[in-house]
C-alpha atoms as a PDB file:
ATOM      1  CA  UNK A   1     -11.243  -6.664   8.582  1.00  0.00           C
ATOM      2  CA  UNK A   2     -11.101  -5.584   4.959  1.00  0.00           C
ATOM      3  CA  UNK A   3     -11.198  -2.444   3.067  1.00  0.00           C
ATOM      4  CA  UNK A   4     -11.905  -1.930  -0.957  1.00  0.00           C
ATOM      5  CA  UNK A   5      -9.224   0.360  -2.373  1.00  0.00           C
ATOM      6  CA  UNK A   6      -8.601   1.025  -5.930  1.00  0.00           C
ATOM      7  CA  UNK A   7      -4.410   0.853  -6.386  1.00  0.00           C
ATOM      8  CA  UNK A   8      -1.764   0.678  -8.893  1.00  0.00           C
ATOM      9  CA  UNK A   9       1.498  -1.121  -8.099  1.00  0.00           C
ATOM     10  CA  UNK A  10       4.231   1.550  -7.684  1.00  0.00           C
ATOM     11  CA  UNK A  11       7.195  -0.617  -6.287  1.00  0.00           C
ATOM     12  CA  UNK A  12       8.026  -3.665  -4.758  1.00  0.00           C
ATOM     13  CA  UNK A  13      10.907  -3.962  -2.732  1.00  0.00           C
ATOM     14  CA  UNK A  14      12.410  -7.744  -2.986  1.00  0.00           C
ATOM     15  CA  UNK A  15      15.198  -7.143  -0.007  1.00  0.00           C
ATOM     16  CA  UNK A  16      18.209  -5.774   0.629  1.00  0.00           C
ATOM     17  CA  UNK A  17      22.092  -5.927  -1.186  1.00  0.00           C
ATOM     18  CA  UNK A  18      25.079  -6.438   0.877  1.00  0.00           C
ATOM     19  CA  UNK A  19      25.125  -2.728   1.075  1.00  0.00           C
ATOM     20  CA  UNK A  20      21.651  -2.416   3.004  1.00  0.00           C
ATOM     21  CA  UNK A  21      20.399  -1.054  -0.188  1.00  0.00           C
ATOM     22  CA  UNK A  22      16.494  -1.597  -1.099  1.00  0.00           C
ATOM     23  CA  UNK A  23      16.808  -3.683  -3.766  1.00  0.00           C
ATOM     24  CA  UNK A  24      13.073  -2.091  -5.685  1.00  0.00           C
ATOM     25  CA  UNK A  25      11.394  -3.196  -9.040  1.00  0.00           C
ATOM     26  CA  UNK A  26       9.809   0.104  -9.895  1.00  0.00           C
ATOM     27  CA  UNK A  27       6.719   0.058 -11.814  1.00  0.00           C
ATOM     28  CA  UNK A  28       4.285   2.365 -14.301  1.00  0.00           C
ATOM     29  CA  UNK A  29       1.165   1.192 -14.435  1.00  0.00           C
ATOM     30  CA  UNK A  30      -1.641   3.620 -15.849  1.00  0.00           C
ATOM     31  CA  UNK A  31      -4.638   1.708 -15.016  1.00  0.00           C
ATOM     32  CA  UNK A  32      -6.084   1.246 -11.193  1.00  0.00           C
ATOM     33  CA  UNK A  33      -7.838  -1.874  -9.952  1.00  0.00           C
ATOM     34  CA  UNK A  34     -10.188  -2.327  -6.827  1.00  0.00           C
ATOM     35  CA  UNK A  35      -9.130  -4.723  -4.655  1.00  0.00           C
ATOM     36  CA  UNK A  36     -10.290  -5.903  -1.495  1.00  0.00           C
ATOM     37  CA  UNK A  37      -7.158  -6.163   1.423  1.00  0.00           C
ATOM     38  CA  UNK A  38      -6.857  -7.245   4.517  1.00  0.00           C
ATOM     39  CA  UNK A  39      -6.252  -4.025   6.553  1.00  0.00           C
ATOM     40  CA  UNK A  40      -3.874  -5.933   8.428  1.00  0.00           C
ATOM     41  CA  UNK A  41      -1.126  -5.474   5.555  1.00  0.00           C
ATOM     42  CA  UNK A  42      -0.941  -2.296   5.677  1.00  0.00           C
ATOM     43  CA  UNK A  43       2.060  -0.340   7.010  1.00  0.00           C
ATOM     44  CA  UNK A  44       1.574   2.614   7.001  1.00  0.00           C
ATOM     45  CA  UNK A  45      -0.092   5.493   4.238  1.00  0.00           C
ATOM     46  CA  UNK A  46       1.366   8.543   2.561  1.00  0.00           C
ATOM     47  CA  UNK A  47      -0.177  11.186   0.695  1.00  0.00           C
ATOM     48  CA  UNK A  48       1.101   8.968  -2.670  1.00  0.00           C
ATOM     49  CA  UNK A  49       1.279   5.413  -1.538  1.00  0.00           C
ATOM     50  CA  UNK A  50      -0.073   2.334   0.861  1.00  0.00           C
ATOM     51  CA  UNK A  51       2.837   0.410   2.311  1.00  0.00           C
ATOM     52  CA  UNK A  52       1.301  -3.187   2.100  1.00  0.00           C
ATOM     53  CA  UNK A  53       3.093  -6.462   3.397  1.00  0.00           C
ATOM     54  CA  UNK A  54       3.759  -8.948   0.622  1.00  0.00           C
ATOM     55  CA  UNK A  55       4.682 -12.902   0.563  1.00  0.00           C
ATOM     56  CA  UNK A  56       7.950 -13.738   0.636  1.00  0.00           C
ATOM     57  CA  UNK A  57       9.241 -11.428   3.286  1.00  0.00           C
ATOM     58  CA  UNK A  58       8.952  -8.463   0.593  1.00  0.00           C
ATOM     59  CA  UNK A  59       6.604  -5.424   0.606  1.00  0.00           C
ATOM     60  CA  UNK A  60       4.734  -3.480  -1.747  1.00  0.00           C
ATOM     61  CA  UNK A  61       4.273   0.465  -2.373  1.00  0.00           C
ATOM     62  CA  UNK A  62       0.477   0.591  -3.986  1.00  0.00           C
ATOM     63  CA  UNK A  63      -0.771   4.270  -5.401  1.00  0.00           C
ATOM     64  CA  UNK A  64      -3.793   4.767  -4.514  1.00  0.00           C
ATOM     65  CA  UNK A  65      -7.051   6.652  -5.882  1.00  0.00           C
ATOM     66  CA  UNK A  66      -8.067   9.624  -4.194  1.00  0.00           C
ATOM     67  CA  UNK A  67      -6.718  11.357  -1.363  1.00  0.00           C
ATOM     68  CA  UNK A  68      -4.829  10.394   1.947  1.00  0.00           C
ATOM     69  CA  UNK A  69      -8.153  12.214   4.070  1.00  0.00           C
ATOM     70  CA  UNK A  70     -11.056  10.041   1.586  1.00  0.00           C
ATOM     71  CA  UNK A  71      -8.877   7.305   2.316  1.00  0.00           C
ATOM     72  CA  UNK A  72      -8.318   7.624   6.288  1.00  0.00           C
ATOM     73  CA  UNK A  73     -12.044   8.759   6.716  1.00  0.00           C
ATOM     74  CA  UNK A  74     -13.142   5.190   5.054  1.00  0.00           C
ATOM     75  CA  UNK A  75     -10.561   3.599   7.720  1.00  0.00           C
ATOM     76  CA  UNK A  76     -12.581   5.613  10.470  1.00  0.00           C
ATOM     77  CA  UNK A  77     -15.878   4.525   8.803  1.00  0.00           C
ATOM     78  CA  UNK A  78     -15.247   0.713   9.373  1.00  0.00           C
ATOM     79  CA  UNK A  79     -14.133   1.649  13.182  1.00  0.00           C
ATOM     80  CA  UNK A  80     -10.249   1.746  12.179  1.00  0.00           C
ATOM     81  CA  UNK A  81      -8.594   3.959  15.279  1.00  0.00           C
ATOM     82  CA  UNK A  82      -6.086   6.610  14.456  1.00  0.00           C
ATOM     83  CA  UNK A  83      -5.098   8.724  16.893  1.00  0.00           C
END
């Protein structure tokens, strides 16, 4: 299944150092862009960000337009359970 979400990239996290460290590439965009994901990467959903798995073993912090409720209540809309 597949949801439309308009996001920014926020950070991507490439790994860890030899200290267990997140080693992040933090970003600033200023413009959103709708794309279509598989709800399947996503890990979880904060009030700021969609945790989305990446290639390459990484994962990806998206912003998101809109609020953590307009985006859970399109989730319930396409039969998404949260409990």
């Amino acid at each position: 299944m597949f949801i439309e979400i308009e996001v920014k990239l926020g950070i991507i996290v490439h790994g860890y150092d030899d200290k267990n460290k997140e080693i992040e590439e933090v970003f600033n965009e200023t413009d959103y862009m709708k794309k279509i994901i598989s709800i399947e990467r996503i890990q979880s959903i904060s009030e700021k960000y969609i945790l989305v798995k990446s290639s390459h073993g990484r994962v990806m912090y998206w912003e998101y337009k809109g609020t953590m409720e307009e985006l859970k209540q399109k989730l319930l809309d396409i039969n998404i359970n949260i409990a």
